[in-house]
PDB file of N, CA and C in Angstrom:
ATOM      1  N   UNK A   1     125.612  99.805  76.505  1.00  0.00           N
ATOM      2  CA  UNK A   1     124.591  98.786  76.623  1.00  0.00           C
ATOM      3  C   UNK A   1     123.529  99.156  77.662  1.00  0.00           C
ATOM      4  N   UNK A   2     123.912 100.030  78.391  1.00  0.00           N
ATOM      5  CA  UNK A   2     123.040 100.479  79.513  1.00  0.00           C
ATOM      6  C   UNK A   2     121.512 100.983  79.376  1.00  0.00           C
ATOM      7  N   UNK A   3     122.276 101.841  77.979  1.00  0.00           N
ATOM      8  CA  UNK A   3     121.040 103.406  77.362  1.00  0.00           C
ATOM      9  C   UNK A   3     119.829 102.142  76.862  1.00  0.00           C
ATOM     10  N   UNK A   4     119.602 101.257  76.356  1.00  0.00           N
ATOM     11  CA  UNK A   4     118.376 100.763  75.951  1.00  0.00           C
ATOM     12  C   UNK A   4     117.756 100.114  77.024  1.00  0.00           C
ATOM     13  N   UNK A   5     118.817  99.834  78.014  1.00  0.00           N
ATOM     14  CA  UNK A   5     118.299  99.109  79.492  1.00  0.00           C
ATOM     15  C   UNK A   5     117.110 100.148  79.865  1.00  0.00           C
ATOM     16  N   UNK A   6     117.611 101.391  80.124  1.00  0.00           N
ATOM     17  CA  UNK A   6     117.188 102.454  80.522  1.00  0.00           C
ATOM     18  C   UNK A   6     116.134 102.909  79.957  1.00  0.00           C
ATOM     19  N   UNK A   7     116.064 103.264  78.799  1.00  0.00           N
ATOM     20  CA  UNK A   7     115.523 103.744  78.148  1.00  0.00           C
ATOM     21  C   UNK A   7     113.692 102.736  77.775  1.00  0.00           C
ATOM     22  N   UNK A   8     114.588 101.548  77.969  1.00  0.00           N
ATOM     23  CA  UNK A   8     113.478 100.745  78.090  1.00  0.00           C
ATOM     24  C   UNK A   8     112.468 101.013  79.589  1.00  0.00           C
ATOM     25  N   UNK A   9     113.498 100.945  80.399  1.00  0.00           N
ATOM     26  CA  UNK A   9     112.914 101.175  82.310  1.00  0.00           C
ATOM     27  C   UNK A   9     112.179 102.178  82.379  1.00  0.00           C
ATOM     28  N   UNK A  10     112.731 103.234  81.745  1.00  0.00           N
ATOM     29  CA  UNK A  10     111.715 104.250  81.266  1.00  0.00           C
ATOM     30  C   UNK A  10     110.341 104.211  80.692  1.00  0.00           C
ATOM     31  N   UNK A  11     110.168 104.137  79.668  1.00  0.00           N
ATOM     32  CA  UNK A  11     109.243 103.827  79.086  1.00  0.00           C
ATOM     33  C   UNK A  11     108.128 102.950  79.624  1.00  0.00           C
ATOM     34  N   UNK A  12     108.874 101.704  80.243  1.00  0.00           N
ATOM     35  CA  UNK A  12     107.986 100.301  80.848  1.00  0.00           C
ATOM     36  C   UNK A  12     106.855 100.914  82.312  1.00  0.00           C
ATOM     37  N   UNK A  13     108.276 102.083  82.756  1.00  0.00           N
ATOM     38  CA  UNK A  13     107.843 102.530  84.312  1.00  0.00           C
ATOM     39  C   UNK A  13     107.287 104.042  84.304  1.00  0.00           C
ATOM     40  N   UNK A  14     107.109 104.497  83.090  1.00  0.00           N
ATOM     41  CA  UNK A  14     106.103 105.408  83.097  1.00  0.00           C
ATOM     42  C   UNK A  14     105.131 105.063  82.093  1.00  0.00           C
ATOM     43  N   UNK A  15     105.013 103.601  81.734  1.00  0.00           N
ATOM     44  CA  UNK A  15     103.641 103.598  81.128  1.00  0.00           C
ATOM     45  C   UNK A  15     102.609 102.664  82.678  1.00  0.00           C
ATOM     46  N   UNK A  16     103.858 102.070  83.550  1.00  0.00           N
ATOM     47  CA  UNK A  16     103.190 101.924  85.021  1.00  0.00           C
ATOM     48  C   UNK A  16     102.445 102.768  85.268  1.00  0.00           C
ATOM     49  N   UNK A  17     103.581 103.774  85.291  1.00  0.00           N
ATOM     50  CA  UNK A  17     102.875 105.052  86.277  1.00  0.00           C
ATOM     51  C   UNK A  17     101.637 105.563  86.020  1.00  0.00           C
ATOM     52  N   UNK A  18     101.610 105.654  84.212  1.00  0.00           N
ATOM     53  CA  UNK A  18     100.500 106.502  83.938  1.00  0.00           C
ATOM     54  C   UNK A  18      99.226 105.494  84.174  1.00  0.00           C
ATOM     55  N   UNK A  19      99.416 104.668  83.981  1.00  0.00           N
ATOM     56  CA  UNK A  19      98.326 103.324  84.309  1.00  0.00           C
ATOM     57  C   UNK A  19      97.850 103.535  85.437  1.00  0.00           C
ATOM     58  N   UNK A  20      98.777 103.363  86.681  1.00  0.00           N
ATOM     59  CA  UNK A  20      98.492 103.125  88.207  1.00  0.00           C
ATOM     60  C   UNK A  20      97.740 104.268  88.176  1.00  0.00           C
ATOM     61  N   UNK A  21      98.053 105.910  88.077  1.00  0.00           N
ATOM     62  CA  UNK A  21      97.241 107.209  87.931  1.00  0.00           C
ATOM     63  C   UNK A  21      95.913 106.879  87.289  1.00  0.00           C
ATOM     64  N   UNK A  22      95.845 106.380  86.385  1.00  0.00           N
ATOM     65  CA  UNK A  22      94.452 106.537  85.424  1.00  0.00           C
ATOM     66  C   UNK A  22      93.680 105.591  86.309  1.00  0.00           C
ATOM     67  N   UNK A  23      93.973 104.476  87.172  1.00  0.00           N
ATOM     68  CA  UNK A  23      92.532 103.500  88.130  1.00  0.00           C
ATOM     69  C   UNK A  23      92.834 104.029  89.072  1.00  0.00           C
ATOM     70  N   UNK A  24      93.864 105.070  89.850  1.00  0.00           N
ATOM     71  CA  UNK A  24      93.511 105.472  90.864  1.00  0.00           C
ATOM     72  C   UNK A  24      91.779 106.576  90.658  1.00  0.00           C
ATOM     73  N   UNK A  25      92.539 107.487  89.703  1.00  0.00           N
ATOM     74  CA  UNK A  25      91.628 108.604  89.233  1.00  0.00           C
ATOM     75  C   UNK A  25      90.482 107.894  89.218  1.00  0.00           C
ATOM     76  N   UNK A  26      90.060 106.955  88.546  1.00  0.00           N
ATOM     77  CA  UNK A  26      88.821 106.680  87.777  1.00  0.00           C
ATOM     78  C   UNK A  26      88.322 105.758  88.978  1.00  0.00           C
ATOM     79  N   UNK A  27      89.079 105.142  90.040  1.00  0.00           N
ATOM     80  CA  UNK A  27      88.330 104.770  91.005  1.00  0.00           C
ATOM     81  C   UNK A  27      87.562 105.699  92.477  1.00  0.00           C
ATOM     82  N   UNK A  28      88.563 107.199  92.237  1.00  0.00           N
ATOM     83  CA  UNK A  28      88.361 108.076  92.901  1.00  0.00           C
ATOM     84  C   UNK A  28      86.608 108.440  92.419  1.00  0.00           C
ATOM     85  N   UNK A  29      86.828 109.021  90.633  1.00  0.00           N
ATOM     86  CA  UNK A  29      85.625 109.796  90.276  1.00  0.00           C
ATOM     87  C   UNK A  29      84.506 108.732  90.495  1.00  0.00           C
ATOM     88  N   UNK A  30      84.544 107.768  90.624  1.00  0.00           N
ATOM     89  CA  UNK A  30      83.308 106.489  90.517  1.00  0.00           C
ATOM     90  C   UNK A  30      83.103 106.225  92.286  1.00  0.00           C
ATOM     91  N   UNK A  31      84.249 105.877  93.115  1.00  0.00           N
ATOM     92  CA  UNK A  31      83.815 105.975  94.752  1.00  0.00           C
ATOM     93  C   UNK A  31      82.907 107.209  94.987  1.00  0.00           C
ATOM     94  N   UNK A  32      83.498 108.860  94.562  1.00  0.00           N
ATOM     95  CA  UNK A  32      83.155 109.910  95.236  1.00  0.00           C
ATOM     96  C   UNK A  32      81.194 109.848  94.229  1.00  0.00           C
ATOM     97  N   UNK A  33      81.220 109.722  93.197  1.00  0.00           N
ATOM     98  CA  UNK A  33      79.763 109.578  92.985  1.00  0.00           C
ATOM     99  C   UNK A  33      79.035 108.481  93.736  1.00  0.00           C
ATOM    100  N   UNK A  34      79.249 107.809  94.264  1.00  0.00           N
ATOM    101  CA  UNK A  34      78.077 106.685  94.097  1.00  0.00           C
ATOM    102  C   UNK A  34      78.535 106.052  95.653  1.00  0.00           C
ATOM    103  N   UNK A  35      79.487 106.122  96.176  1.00  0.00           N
ATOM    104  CA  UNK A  35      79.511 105.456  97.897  1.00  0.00           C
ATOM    105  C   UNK A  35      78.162 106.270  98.547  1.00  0.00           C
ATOM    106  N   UNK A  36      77.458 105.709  99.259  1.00  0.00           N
ATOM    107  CA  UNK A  36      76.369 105.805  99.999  1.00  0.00           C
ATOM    108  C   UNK A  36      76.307 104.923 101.486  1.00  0.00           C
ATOM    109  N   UNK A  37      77.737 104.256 101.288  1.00  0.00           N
ATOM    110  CA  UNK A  37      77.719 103.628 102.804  1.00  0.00           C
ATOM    111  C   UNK A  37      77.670 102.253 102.796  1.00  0.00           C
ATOM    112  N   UNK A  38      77.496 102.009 101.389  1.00  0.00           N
ATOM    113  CA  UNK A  38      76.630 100.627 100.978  1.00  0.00           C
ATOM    114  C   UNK A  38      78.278 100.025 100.107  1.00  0.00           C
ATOM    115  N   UNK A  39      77.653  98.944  99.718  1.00  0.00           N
ATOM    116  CA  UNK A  39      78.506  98.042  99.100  1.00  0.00           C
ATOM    117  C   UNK A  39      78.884  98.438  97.820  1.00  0.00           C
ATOM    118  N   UNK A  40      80.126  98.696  97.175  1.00  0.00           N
ATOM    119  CA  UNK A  40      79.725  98.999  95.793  1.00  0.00           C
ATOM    120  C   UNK A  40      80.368  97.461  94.925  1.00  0.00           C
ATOM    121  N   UNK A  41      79.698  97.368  93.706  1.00  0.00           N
ATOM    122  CA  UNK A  41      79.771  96.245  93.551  1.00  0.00           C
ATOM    123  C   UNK A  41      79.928  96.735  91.920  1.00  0.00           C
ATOM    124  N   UNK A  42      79.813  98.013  91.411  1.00  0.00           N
ATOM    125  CA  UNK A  42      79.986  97.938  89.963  1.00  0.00           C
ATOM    126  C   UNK A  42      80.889  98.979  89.629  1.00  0.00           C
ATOM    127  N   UNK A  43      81.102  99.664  88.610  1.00  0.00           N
ATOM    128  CA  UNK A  43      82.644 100.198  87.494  1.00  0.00           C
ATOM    129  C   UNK A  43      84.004  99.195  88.256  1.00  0.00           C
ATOM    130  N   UNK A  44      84.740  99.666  88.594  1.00  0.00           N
ATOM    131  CA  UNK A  44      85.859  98.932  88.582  1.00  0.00           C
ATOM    132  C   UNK A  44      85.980  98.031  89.636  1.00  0.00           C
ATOM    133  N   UNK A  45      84.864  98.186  90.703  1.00  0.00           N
ATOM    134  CA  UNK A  45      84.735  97.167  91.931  1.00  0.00           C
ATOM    135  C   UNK A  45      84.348  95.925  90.994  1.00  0.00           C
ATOM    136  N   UNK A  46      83.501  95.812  89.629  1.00  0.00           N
ATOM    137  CA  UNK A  46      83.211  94.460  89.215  1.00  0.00           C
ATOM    138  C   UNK A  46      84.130  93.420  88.757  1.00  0.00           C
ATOM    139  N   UNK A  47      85.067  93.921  89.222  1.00  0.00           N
ATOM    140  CA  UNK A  47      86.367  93.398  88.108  1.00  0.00           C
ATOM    141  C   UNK A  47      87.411  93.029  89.094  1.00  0.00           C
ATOM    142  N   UNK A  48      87.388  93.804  90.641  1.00  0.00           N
ATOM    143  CA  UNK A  48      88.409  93.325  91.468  1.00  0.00           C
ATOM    144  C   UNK A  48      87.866  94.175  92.608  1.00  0.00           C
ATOM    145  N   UNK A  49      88.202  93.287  93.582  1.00  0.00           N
ATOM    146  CA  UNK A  49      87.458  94.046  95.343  1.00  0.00           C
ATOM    147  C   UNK A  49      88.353  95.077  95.409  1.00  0.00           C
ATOM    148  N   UNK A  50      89.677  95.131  95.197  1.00  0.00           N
ATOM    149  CA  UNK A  50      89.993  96.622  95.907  1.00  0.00           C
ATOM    150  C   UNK A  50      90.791  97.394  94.605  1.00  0.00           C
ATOM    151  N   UNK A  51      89.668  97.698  93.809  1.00  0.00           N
ATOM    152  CA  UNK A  51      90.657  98.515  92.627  1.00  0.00           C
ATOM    153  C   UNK A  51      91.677 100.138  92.844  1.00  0.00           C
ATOM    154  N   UNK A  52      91.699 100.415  94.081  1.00  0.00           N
ATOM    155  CA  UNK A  52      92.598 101.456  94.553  1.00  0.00           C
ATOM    156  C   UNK A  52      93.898 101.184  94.659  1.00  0.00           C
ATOM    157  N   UNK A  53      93.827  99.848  95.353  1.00  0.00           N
ATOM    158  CA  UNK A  53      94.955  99.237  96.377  1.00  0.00           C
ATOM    159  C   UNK A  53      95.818  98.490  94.570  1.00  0.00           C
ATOM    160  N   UNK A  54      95.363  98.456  93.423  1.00  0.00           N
ATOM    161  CA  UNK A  54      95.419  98.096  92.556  1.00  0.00           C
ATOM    162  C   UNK A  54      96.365  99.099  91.982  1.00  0.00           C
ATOM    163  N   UNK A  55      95.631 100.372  91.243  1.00  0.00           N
ATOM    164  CA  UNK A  55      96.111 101.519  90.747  1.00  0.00           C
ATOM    165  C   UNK A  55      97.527 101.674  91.384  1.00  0.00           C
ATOM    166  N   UNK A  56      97.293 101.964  93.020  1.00  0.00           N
ATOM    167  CA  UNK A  56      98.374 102.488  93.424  1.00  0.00           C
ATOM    168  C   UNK A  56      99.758 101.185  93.666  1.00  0.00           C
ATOM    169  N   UNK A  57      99.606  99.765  93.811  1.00  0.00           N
ATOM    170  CA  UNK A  57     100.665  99.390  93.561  1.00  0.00           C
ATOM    171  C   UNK A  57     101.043  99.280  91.875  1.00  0.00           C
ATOM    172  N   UNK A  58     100.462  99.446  91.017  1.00  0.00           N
ATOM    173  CA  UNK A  58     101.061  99.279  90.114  1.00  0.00           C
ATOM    174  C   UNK A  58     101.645 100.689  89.794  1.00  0.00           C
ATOM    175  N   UNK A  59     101.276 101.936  90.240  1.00  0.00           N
ATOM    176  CA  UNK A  59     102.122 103.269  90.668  1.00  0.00           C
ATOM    177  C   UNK A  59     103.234 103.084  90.939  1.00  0.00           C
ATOM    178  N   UNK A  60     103.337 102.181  92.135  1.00  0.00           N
ATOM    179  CA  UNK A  60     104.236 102.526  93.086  1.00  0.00           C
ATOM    180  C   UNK A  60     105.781 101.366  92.520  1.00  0.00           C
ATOM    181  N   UNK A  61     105.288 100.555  91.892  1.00  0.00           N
ATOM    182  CA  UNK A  61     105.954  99.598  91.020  1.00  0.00           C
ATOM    183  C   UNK A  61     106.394 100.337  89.325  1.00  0.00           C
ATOM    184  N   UNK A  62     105.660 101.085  89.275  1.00  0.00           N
ATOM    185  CA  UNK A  62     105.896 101.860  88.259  1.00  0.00           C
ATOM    186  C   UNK A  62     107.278 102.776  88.169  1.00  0.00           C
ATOM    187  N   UNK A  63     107.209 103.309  89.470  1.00  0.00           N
ATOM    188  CA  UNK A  63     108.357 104.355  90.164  1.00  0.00           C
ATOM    189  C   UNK A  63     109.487 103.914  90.483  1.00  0.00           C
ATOM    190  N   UNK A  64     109.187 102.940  90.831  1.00  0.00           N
ATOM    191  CA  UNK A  64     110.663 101.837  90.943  1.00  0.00           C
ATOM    192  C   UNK A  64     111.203 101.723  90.031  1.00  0.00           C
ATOM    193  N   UNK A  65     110.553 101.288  89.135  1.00  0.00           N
ATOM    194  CA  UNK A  65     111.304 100.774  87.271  1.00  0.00           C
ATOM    195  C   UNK A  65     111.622 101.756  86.709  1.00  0.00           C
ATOM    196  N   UNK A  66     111.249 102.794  87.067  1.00  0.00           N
ATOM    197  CA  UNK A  66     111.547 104.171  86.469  1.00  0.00           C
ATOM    198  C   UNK A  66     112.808 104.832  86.943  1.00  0.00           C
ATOM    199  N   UNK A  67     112.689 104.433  88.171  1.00  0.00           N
ATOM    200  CA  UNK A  67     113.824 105.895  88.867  1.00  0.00           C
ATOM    201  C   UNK A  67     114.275 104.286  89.982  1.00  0.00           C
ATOM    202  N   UNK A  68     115.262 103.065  89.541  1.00  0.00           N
ATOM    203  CA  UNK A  68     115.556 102.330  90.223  1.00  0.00           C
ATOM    204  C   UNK A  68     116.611 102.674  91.480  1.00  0.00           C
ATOM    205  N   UNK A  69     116.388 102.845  92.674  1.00  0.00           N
ATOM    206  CA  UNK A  69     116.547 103.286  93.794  1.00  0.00           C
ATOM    207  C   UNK A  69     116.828 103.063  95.032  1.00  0.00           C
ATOM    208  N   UNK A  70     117.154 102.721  95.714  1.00  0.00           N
ATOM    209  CA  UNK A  70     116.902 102.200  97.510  1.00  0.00           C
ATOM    210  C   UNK A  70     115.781 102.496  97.689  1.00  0.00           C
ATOM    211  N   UNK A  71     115.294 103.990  97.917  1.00  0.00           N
ATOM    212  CA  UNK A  71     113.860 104.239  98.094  1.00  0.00           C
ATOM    213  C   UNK A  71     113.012 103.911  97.423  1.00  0.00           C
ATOM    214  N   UNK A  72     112.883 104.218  96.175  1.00  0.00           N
ATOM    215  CA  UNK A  72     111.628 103.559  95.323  1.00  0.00           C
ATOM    216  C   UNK A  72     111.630 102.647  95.510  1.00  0.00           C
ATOM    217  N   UNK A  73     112.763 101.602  95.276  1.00  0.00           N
ATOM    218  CA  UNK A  73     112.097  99.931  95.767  1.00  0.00           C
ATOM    219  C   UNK A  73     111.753  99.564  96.827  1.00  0.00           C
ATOM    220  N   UNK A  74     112.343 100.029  97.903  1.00  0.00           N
ATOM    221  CA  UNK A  74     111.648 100.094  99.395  1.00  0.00           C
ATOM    222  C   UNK A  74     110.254 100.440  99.459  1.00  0.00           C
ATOM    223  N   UNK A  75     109.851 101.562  98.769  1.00  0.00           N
ATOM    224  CA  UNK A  75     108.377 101.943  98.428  1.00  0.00           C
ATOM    225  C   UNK A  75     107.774 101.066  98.330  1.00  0.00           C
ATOM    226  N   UNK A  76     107.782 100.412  96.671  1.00  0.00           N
ATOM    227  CA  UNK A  76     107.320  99.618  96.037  1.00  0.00           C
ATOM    228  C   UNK A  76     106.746  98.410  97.017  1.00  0.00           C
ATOM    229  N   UNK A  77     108.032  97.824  97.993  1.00  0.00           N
ATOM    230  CA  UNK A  77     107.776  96.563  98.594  1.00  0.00           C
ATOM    231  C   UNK A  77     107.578  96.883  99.893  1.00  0.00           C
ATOM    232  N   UNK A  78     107.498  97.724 100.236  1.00  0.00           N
ATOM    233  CA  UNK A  78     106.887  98.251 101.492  1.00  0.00           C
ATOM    234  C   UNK A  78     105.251  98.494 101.572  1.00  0.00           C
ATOM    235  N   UNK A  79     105.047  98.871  99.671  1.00  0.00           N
ATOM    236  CA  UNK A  79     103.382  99.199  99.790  1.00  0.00           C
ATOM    237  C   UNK A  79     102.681  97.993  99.245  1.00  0.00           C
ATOM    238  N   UNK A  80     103.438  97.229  98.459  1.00  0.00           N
ATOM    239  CA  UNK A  80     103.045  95.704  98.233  1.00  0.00           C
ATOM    240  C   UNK A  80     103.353  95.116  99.805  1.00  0.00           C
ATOM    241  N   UNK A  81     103.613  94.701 100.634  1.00  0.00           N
ATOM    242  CA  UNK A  81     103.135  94.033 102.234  1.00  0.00           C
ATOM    243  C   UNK A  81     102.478  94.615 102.601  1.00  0.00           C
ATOM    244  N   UNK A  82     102.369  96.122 102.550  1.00  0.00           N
ATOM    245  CA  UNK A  82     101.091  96.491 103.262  1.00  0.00           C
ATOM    246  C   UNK A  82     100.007  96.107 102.379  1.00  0.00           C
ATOM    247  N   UNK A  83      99.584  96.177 101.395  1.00  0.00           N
ATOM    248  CA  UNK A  83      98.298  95.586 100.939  1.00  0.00           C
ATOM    249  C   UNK A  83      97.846  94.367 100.783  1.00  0.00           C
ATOM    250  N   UNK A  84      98.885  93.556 101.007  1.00  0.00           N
ATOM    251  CA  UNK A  84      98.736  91.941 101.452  1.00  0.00           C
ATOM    252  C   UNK A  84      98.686  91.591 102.197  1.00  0.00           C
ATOM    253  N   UNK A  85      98.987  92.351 103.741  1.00  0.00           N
ATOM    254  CA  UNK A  85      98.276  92.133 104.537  1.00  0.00           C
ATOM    255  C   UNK A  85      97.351  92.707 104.931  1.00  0.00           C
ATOM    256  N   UNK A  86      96.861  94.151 104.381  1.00  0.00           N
ATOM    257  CA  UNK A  86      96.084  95.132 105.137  1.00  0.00           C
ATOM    258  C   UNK A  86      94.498  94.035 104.554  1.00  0.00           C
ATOM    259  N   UNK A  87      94.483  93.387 102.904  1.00  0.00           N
ATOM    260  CA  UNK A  87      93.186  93.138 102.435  1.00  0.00           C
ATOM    261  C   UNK A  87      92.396  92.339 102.953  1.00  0.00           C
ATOM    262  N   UNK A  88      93.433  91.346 103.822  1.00  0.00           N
ATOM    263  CA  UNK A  88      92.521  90.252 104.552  1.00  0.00           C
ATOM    264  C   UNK A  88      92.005  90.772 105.502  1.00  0.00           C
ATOM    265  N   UNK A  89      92.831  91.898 106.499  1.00  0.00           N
ATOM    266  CA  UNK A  89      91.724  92.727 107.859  1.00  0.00           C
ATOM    267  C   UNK A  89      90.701  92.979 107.435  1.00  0.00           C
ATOM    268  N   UNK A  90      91.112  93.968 105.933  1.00  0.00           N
ATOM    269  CA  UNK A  90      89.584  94.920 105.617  1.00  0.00           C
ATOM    270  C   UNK A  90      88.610  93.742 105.160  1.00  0.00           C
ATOM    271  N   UNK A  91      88.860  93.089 104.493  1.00  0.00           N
ATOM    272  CA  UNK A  91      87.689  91.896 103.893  1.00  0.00           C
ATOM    273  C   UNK A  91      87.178  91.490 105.434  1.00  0.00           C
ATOM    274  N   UNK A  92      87.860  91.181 106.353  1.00  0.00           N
ATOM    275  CA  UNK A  92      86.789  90.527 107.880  1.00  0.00           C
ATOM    276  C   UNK A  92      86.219  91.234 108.592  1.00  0.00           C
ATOM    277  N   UNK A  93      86.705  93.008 108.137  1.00  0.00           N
ATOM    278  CA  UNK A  93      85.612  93.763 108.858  1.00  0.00           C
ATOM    279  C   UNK A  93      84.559  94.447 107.879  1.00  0.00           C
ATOM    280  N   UNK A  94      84.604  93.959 106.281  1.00  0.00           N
ATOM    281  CA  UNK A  94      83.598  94.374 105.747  1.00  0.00           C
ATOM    282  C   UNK A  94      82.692  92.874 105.297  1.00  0.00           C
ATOM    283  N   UNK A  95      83.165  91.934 105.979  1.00  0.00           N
ATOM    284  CA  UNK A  95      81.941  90.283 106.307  1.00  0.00           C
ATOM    285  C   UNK A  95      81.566  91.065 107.884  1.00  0.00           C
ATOM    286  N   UNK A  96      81.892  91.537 108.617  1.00  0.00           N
ATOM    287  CA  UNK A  96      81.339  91.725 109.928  1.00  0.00           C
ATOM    288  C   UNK A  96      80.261  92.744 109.677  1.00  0.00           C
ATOM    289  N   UNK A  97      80.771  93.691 108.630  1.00  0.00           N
ATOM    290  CA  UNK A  97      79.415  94.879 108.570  1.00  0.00           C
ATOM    291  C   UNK A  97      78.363  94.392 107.832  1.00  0.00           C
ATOM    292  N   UNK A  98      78.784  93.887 106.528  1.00  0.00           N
ATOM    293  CA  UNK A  98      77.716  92.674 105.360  1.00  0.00           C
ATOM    294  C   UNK A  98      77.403  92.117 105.803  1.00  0.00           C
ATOM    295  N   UNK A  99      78.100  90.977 105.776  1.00  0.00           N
ATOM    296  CA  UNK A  99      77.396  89.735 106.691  1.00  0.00           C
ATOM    297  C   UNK A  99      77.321  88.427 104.608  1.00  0.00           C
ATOM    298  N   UNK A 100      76.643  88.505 104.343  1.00  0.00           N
ATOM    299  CA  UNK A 100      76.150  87.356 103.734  1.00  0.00           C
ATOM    300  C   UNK A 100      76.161  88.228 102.086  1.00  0.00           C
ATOM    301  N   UNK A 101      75.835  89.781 102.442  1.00  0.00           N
ATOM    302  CA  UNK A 101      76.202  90.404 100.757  1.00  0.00           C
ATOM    303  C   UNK A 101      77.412  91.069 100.763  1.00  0.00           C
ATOM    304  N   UNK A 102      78.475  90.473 101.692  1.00  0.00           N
ATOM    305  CA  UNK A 102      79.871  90.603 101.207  1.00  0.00           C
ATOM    306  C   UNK A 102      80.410  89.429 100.652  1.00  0.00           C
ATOM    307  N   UNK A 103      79.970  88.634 101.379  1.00  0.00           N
ATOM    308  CA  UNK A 103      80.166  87.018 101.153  1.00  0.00           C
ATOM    309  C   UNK A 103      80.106  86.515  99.894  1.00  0.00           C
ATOM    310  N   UNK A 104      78.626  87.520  99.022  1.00  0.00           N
ATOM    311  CA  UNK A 104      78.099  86.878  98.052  1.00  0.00           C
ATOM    312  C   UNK A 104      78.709  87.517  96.708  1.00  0.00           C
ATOM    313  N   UNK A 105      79.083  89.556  97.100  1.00  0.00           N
ATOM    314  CA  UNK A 105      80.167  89.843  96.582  1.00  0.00           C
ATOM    315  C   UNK A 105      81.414  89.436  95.933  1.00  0.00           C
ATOM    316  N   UNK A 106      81.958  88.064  97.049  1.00  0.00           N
ATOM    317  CA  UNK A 106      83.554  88.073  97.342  1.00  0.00           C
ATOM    318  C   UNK A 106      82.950  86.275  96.097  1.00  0.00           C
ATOM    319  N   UNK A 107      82.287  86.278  96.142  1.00  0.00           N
ATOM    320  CA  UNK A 107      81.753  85.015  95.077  1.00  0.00           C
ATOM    321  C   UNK A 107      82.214  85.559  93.422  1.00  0.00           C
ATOM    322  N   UNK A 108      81.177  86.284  93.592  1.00  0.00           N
ATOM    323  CA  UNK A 108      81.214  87.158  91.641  1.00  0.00           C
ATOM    324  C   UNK A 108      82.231  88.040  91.858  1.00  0.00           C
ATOM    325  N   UNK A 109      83.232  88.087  92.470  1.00  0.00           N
ATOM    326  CA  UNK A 109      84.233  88.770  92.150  1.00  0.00           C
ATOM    327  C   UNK A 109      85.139  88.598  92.915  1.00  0.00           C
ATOM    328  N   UNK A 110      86.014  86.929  92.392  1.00  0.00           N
ATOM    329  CA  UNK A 110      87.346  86.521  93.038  1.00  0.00           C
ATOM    330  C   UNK A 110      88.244  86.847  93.281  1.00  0.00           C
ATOM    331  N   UNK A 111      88.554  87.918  92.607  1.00  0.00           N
ATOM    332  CA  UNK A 111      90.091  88.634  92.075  1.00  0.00           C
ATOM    333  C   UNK A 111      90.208  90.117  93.050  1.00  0.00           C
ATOM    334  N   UNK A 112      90.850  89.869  94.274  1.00  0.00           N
ATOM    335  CA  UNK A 112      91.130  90.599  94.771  1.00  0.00           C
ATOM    336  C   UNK A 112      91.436  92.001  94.580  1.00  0.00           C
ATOM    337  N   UNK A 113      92.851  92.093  93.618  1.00  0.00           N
ATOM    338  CA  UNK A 113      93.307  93.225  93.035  1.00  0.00           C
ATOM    339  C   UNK A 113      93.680  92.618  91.547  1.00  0.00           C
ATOM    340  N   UNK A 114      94.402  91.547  91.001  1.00  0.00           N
ATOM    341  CA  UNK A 114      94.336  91.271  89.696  1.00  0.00           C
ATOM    342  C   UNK A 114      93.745  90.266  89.050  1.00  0.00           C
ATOM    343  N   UNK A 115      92.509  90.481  88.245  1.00  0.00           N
ATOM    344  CA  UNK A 115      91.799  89.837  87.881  1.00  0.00           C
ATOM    345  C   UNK A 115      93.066  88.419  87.219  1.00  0.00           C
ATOM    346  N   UNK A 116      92.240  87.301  87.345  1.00  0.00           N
ATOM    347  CA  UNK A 116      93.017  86.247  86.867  1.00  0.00           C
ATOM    348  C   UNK A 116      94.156  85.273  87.815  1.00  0.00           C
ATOM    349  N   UNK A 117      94.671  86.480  88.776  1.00  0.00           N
ATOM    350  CA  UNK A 117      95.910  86.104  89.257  1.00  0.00           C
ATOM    351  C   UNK A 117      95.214  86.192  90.950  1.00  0.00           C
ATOM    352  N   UNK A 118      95.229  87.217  91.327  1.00  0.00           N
ATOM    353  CA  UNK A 118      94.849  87.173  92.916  1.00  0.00           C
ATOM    354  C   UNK A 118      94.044  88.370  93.585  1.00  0.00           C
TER     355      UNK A 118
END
């Protein structure tokens, strides 16, 4: 009864993985063109303020389900608290550098890391 458990965990936690990889990547190739210092506000920033912190927990949640572990789940929930708490620092020191077009940012685009949810 195990093998379809598995086999399922598999499948579920490397279609994570490959997911979490593909918005890390694609938030990499879109930051490294177009950061200028400035705010970015469009490809995958339009859709959620920190689409990195996105990619990589659903990676890191990916790895867990895959290869269920002490460590991987420690991972997993070790890098989920850090990004729940790290987003509220970074959001008050990027209103301290903005000022009023982070503000207006954090308006048209509620969804922190998952659109819909938070």
């Amino acid at each position: 009864m195990t093998f379809p458990l598995s086999f399922a965990a598999l499948i579920g936690g490397s279609a994570l993985i490959a997911a979490g990889c593909h918005i890390c990547v694609k938030w990499y190739i879109y930051w490294k063109r177009n950061y200028r210092g400035e705010i970015l506000i469009g490809g995958p920033y339009s859709k959620v303020r920190h689409p990195f912190y996105s990619g990589f927990l659903i990676l890191a949640v990916g790895v867990a389900v895959t290869m269920p572990a002490v460590e991987t789940l420690a991972l997993a929930l070790i890098s989920v608290a850090g990004v729940v708490f790290s987003i509220p620092r970074e959001e008050g020191l990027l209103l301290q550098r903005f000022g009023g077009e982070y503000r207006d940012y954090m308006q048209r685009v509620p969804w922190r890391m998952i659109p819909g949810v938070y």
